[in-house]
N, C-alpha and C. Protein backbone atom coordinates (compact mmCIF):
# COMPACT_ATOMS: atom_id res chain seq x y z
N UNK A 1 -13.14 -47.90 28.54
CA UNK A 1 -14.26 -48.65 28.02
C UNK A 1 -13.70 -49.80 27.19
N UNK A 2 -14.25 -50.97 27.42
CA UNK A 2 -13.86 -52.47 26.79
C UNK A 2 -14.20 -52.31 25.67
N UNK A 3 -14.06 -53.45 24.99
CA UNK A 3 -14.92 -53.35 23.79
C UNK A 3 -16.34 -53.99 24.21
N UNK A 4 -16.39 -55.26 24.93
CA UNK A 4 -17.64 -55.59 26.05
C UNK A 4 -18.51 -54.16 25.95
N UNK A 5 -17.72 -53.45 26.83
CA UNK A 5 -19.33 -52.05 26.80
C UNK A 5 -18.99 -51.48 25.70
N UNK A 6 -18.89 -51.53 24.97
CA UNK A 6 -18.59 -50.89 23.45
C UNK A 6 -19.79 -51.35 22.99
N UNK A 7 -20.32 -53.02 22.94
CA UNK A 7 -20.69 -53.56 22.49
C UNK A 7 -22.34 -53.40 23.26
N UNK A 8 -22.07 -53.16 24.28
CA UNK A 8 -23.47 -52.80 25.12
C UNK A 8 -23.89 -51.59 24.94
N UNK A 9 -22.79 -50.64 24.79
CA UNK A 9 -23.71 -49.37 24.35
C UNK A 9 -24.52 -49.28 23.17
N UNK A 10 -23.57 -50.07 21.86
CA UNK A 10 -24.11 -50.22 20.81
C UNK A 10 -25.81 -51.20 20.48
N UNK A 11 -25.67 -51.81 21.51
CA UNK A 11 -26.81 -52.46 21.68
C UNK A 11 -27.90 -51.78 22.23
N UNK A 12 -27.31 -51.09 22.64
CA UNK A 12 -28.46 -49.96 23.17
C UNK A 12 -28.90 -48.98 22.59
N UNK A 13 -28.12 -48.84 21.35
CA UNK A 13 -28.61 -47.63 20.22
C UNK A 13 -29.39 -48.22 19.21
N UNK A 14 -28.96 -49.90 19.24
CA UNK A 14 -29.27 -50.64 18.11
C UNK A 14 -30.90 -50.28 18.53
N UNK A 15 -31.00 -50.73 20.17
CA UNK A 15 -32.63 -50.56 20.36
C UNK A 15 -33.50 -49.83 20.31
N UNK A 16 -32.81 -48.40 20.51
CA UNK A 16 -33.39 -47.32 20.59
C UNK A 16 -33.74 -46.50 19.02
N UNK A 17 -32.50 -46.92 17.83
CA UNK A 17 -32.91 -46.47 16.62
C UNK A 17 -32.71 -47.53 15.46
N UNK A 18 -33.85 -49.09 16.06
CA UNK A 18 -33.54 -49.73 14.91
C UNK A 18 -33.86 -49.75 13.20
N UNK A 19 -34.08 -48.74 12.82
CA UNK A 19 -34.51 -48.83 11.38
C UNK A 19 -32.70 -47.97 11.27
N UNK A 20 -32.17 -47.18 11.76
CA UNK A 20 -30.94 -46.62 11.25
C UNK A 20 -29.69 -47.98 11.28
N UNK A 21 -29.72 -48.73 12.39
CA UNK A 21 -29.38 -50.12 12.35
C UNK A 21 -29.59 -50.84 11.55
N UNK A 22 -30.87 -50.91 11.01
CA UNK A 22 -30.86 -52.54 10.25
C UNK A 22 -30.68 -52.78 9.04
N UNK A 23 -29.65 -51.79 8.49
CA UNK A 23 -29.25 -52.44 7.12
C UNK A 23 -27.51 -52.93 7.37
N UNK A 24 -27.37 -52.26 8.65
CA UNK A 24 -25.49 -52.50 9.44
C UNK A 24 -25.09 -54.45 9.06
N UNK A 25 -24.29 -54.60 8.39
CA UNK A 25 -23.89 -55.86 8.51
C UNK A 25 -22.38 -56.27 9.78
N UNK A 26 -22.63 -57.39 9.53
CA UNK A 26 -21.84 -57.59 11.05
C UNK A 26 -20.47 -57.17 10.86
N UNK A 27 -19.79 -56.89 9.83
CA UNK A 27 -18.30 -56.14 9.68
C UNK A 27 -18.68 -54.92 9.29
N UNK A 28 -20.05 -53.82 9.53
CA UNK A 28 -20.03 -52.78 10.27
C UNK A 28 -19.71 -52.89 11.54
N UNK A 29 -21.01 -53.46 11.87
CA UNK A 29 -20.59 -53.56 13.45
C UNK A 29 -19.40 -53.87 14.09
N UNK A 30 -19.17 -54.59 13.59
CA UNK A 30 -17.48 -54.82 13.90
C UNK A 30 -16.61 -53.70 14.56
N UNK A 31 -16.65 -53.21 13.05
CA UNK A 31 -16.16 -51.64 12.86
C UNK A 31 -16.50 -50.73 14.10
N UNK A 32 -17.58 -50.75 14.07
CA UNK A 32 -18.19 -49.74 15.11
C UNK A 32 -17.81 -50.19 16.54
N UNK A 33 -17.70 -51.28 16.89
CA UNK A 33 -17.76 -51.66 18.15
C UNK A 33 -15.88 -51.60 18.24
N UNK A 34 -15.07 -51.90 17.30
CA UNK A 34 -12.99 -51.54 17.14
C UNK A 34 -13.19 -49.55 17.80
N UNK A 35 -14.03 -48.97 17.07
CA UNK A 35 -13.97 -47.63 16.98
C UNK A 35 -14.41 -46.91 18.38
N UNK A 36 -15.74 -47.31 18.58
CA UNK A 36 -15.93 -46.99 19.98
C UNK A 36 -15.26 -47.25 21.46
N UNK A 37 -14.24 -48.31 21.16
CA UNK A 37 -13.81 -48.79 22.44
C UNK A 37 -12.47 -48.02 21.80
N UNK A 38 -12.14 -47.99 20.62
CA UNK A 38 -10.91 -47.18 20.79
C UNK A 38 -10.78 -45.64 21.72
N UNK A 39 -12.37 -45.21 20.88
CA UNK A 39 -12.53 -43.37 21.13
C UNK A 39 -12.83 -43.05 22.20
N UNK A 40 -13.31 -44.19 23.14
CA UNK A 40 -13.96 -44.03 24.88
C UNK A 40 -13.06 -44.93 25.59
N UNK A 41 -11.70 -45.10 25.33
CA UNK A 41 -10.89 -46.48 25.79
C UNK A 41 -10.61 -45.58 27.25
N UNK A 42 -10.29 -44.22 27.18
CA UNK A 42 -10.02 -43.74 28.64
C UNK A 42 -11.39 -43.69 29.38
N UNK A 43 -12.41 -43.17 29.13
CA UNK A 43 -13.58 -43.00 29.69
C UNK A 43 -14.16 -44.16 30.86
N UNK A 44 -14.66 -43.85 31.44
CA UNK A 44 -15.37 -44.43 32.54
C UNK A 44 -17.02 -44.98 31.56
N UNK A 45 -17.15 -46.09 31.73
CA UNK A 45 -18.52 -46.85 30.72
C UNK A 45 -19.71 -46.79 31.44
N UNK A 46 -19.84 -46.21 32.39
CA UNK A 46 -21.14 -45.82 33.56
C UNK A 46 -21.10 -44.45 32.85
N UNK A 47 -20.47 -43.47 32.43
CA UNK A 47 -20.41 -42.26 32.15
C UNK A 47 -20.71 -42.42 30.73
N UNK A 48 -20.36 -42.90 30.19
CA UNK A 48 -20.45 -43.35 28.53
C UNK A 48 -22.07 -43.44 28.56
N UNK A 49 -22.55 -45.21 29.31
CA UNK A 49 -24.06 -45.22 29.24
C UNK A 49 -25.21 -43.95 29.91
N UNK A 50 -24.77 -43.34 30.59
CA UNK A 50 -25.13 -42.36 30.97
C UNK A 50 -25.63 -41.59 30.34
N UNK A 51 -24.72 -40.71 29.72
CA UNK A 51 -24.98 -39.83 28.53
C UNK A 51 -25.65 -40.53 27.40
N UNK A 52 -25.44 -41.66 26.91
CA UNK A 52 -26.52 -42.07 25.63
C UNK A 52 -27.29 -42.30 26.23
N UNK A 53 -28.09 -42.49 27.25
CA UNK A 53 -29.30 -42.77 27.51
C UNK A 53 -29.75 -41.08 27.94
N UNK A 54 -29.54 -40.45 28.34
CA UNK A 54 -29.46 -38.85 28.71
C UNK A 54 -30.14 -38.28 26.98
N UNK A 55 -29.38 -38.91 25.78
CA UNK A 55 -29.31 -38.39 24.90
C UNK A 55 -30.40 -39.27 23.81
N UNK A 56 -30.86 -40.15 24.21
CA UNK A 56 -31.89 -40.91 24.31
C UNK A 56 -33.21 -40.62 24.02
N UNK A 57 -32.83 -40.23 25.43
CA UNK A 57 -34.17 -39.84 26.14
C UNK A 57 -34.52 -38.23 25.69
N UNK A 58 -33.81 -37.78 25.42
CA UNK A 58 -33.83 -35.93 24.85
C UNK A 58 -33.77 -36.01 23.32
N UNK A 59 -33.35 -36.65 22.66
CA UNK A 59 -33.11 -36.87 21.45
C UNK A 59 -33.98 -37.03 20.16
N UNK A 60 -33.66 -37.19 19.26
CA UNK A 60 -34.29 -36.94 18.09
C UNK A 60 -34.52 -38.77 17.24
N UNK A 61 -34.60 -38.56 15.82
CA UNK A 61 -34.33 -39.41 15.07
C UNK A 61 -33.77 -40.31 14.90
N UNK A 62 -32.37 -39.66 15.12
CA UNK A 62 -31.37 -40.16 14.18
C UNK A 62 -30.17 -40.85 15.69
N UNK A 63 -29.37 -41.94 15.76
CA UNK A 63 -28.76 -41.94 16.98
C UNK A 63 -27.82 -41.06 17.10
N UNK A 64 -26.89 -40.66 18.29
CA UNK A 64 -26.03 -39.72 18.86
C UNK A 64 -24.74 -40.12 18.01
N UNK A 65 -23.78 -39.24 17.83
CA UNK A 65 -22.63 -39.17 17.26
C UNK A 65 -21.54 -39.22 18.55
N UNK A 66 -20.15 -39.63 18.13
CA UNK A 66 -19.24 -39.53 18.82
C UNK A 66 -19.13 -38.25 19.72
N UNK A 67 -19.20 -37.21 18.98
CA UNK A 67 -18.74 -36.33 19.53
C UNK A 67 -19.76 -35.80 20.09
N UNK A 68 -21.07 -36.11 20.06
CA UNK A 68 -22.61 -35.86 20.85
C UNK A 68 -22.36 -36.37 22.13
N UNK A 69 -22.07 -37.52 22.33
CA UNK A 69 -21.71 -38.44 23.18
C UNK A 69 -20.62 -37.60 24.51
N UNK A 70 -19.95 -37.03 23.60
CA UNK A 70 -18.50 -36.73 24.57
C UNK A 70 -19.03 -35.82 24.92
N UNK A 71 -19.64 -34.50 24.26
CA UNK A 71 -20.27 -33.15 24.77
C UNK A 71 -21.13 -33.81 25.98
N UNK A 72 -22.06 -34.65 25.68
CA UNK A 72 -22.69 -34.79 26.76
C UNK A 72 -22.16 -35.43 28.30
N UNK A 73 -21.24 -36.59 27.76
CA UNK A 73 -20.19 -36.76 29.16
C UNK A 73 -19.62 -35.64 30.18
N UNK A 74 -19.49 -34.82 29.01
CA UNK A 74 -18.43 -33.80 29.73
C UNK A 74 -19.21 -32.08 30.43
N UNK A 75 -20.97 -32.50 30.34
CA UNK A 75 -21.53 -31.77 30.64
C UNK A 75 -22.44 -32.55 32.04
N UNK A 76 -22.23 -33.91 31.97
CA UNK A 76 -22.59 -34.78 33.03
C UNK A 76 -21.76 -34.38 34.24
N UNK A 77 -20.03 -34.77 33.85
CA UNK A 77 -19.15 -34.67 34.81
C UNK A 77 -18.70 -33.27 35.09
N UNK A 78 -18.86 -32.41 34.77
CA UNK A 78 -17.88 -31.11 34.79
C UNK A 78 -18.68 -30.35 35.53
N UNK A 79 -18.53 -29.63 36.31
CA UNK A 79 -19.45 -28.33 37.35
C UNK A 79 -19.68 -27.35 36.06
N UNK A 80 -20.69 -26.75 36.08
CA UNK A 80 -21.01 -25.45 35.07
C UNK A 80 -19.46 -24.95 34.45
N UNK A 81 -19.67 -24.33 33.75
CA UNK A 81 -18.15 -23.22 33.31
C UNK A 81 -18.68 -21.75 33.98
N UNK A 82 -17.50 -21.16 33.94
CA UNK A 82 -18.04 -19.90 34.53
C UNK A 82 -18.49 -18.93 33.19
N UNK A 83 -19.09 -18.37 33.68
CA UNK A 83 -19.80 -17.51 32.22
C UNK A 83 -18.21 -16.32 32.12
N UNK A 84 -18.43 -15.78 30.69
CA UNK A 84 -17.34 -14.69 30.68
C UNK A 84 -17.54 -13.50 31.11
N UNK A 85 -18.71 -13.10 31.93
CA UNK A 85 -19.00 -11.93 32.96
C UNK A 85 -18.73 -12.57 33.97
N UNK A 86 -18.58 -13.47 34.49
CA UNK A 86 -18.23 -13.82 36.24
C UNK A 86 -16.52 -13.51 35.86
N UNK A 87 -16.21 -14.38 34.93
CA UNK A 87 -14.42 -14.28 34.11
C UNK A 87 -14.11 -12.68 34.48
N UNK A 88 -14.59 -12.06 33.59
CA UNK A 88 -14.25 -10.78 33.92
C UNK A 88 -14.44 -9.44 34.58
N UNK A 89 -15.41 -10.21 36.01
CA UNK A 89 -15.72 -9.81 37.21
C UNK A 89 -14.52 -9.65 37.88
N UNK A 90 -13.75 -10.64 37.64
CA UNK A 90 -12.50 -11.39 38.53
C UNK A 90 -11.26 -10.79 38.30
N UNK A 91 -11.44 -10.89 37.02
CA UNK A 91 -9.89 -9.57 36.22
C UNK A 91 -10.31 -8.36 36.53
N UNK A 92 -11.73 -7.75 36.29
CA UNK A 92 -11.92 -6.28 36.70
C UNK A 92 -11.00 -5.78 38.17
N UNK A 93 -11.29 -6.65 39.09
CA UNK A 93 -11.00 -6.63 40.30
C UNK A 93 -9.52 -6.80 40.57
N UNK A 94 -8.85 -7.51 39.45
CA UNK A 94 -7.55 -7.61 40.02
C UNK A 94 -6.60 -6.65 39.32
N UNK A 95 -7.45 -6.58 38.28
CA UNK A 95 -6.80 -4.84 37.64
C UNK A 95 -6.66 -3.88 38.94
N UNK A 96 -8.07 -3.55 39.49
CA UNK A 96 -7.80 -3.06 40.58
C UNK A 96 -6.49 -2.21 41.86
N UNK A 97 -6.02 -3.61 41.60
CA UNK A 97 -5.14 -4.15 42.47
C UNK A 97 -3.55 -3.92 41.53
N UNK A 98 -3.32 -4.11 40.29
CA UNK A 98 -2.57 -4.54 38.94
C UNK A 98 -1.14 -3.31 38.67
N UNK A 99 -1.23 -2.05 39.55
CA UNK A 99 -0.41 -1.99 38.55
C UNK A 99 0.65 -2.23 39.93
N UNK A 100 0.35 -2.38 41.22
CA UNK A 100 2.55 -2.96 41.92
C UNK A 100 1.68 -4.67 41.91
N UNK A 101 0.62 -4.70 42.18
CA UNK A 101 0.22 -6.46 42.41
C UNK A 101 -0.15 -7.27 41.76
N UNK A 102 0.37 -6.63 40.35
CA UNK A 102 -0.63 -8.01 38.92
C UNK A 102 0.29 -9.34 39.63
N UNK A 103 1.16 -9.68 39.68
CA UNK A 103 2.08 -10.99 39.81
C UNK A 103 0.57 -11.73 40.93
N UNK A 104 0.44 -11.31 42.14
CA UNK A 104 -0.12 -11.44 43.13
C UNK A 104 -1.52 -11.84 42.68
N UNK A 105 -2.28 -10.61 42.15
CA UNK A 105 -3.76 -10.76 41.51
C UNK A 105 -4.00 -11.97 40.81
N UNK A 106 -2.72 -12.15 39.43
CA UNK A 106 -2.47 -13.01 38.86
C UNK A 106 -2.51 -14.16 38.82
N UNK A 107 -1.60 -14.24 39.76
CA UNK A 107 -1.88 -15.73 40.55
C UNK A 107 -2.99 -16.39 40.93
N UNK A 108 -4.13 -15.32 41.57
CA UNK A 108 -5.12 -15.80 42.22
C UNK A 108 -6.36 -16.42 41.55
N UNK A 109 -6.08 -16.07 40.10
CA UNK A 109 -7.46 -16.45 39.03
C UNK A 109 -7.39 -17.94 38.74
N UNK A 110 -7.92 -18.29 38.91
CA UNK A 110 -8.02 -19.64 37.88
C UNK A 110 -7.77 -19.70 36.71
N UNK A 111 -6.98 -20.95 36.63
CA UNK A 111 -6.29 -21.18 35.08
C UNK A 111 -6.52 -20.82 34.06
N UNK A 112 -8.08 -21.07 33.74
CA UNK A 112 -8.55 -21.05 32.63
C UNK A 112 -8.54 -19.33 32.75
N UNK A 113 -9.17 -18.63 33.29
CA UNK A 113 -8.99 -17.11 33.28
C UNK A 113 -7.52 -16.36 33.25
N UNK A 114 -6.76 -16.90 33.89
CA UNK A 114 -5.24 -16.60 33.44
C UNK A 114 -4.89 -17.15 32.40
N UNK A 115 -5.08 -18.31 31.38
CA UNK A 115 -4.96 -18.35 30.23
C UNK A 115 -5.71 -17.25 29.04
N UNK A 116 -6.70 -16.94 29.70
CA UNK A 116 -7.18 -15.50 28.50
C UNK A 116 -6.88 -14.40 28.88
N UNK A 117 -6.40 -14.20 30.12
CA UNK A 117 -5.63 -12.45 30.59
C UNK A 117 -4.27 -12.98 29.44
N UNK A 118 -3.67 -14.09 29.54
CA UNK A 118 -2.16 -14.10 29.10
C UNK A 118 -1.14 -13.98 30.00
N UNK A 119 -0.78 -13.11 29.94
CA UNK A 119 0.45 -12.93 31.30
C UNK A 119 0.31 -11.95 32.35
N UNK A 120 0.70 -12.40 33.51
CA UNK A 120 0.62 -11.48 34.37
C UNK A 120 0.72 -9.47 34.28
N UNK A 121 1.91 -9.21 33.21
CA UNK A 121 1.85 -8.29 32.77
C UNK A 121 0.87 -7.38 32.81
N UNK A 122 -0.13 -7.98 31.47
CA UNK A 122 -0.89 -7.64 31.10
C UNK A 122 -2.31 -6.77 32.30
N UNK A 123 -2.09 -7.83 33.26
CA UNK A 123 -3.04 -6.53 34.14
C UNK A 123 -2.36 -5.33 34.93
N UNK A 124 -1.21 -5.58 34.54
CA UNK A 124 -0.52 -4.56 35.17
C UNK A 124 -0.61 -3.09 33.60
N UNK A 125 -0.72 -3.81 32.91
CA UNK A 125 -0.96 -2.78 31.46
C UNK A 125 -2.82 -2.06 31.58
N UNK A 126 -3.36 -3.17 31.85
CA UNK A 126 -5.08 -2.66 32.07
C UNK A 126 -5.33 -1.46 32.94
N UNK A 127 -3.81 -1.97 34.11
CA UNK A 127 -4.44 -0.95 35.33
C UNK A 127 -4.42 0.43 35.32
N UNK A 128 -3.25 0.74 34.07
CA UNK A 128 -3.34 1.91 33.70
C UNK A 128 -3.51 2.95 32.51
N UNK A 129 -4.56 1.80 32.06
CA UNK A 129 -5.33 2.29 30.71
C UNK A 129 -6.34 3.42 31.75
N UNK A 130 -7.27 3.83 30.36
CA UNK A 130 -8.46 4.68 31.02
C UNK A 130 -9.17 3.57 31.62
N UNK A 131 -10.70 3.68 32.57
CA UNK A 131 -10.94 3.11 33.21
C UNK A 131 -12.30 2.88 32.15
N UNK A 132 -12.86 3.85 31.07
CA UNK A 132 -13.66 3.63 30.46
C UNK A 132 -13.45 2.43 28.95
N UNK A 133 -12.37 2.85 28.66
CA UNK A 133 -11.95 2.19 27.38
C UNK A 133 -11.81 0.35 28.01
N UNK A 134 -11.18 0.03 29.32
CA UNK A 134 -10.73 -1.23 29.97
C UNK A 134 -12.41 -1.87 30.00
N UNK A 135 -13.79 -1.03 30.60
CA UNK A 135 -14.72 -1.47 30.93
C UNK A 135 -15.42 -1.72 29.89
N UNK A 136 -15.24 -1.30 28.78
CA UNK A 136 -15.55 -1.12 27.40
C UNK A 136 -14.79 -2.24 26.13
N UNK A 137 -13.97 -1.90 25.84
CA UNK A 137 -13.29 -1.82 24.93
C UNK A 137 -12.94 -3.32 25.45
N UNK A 138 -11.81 -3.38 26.32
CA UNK A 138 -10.76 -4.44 27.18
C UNK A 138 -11.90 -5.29 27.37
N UNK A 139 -12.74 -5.21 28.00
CA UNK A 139 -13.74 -6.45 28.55
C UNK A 139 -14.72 -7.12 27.86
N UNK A 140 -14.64 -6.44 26.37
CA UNK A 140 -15.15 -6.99 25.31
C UNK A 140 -14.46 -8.18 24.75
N UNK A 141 -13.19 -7.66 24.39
CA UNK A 141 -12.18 -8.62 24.16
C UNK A 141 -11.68 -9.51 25.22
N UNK A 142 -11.34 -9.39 26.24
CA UNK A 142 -10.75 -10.49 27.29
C UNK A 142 -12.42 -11.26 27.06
N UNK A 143 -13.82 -10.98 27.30
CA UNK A 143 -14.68 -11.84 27.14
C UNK A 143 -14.90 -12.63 25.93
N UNK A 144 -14.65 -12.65 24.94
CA UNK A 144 -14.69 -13.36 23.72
C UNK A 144 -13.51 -14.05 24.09
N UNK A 145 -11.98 -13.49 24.10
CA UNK A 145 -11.19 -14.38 24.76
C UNK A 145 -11.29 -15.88 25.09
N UNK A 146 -11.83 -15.13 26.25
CA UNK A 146 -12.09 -16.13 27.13
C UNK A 146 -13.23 -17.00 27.03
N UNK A 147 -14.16 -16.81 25.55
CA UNK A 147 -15.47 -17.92 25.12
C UNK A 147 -14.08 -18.99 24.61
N UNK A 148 -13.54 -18.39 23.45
CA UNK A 148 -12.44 -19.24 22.78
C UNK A 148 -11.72 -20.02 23.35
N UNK A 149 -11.01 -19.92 24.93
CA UNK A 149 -10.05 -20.25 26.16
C UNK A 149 -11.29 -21.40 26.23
N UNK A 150 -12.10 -21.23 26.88
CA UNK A 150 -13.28 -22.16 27.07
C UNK A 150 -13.50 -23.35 26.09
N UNK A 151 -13.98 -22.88 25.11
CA UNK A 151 -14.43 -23.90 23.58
C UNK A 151 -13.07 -24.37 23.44
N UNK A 152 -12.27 -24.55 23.34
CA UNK A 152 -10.32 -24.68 23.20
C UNK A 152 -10.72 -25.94 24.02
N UNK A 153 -10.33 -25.23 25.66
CA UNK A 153 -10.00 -26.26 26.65
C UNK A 153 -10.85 -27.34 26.62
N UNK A 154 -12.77 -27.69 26.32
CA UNK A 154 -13.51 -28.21 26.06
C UNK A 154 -12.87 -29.17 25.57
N UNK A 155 -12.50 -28.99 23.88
CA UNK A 155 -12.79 -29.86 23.20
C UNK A 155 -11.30 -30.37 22.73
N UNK A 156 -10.21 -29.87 23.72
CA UNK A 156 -8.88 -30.64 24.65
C UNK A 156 -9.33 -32.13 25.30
N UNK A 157 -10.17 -31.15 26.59
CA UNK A 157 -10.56 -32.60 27.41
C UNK A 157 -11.28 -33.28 26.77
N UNK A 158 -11.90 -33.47 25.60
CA UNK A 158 -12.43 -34.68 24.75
C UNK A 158 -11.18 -35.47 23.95
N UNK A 159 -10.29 -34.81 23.67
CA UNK A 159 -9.90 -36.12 22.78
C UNK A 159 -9.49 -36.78 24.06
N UNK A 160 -9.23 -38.09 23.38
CA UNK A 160 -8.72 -39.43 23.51
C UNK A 160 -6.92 -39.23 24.22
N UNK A 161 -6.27 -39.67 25.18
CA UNK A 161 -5.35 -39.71 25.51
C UNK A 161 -4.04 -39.64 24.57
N UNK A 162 -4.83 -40.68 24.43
CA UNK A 162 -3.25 -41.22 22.90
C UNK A 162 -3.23 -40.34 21.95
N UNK A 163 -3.87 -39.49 21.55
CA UNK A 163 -3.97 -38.57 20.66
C UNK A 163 -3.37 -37.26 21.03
N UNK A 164 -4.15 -36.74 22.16
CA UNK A 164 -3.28 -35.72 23.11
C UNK A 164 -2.00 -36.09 23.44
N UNK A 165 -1.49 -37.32 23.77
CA UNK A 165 -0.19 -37.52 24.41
C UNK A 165 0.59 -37.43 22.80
N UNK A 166 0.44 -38.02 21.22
CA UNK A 166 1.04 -37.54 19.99
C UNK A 166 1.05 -36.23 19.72
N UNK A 167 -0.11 -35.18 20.00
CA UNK A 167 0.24 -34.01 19.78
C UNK A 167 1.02 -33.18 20.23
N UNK A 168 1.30 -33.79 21.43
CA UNK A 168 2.22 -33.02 23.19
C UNK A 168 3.37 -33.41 21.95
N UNK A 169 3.82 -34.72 22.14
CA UNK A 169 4.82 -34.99 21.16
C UNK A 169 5.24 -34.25 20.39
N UNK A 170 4.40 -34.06 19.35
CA UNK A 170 4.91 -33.96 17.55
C UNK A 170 5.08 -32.48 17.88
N UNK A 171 4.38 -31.34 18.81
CA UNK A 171 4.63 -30.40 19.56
C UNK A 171 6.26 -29.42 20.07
N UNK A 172 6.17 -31.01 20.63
CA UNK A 172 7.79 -30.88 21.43
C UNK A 172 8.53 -30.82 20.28
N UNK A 173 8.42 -31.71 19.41
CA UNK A 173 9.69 -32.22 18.48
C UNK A 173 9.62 -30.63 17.60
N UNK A 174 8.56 -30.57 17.37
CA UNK A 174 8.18 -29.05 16.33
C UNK A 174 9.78 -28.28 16.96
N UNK A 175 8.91 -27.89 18.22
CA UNK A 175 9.80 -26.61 18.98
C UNK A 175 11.87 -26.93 18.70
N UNK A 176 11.57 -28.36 18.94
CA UNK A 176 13.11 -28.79 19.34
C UNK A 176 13.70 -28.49 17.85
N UNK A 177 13.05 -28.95 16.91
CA UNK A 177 13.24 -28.19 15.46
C UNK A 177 13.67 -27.45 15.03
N UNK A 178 12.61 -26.48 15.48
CA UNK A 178 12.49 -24.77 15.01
C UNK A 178 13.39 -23.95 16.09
N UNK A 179 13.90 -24.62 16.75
CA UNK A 179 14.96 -23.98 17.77
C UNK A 179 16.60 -24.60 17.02
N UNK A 180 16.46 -25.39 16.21
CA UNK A 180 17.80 -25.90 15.94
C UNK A 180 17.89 -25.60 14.35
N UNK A 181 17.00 -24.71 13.85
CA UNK A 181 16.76 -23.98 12.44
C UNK A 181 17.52 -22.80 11.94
């Protein structure tokens, strides 16, 4: 996003909530229009206007916030999430399978659900728990898990590139650190 549609979206909030606008002097705006093209600089600006008008049109009072904005982009573009009973429909089943074929089972889940099992191991550990305590107990926890795995990865794919690509960074350097400590 330019600052151009920075400047068009903002014009479009200006219209939609001008009494919250009209005390903004033009080095707000300024401001606002440096900030928005910074925070949507990766974003697609058909997707941007999209959602504020989405949010618009559903909306309240007061105009949409940054991060209103992004929730709603990312509920425009993204297919549903899977709920954490379909999630752990999928592990039930590969427990199943878990204690010679977790590697195999493992493999077969989708990311985000193999990020809240953890490691392959681990269904090889489920498969030979009791079968009541796993349906119980285990699927309580891998489902909360996996709300957290979810809300996590979410609000990952919102930040801003440059931000994610410093944290990957400052990340790396951490490890390279704490390995030479």
């Amino acid at each position: 996003m330019t600052k151009k549609d920075a400047i068009g979206v903002l014009a479009m909030l200006q219209t939609a909530y001008p009494s919250f606008y009209a005390k903004q002097g033009e080095q707000q705006l300024r401001e606002a229009v440096n900030l928005w093209a910074d925070l949507f600089a990766d974003d697609n600006p058909q997707v941007v206007y999209a959602a504020v008008k989405a949010i618009i049109v559903t909306g309240g009072a007061f105009p949409p916030s940054i991060g209103e904005i992004k929730n709603k982009m990312h509920d425009l573009t993204t297919p549903a999430d899977m709920s954490e009973t379909e999630a752990w429909a999928m592990v039930s089943k590969a427990i199943r399978n878990g204690i010679y074929g977790y590697q195999t089972e493992y493999d077969k889940l989708p990311p985000t659900v193999q990020a809240a099992v953890g490691r392959p191991e681990q269904l090889k550990e489920w498969a030979v728990m009791d079968v009541g305590e796993v349906e119980s107990v285990v699927a309580s926890n891998f489902m909360r898990g996996y709300k957290t795995t979810m809300k996590r990865e979410r609000e990952t794919a919102m930040i801003p590139a440059d931000v994610r690509n410093l944290l990957t960074e400052m990340g790396q350097r951490m490890m390279i650190g704490g390995e030479t400590c």
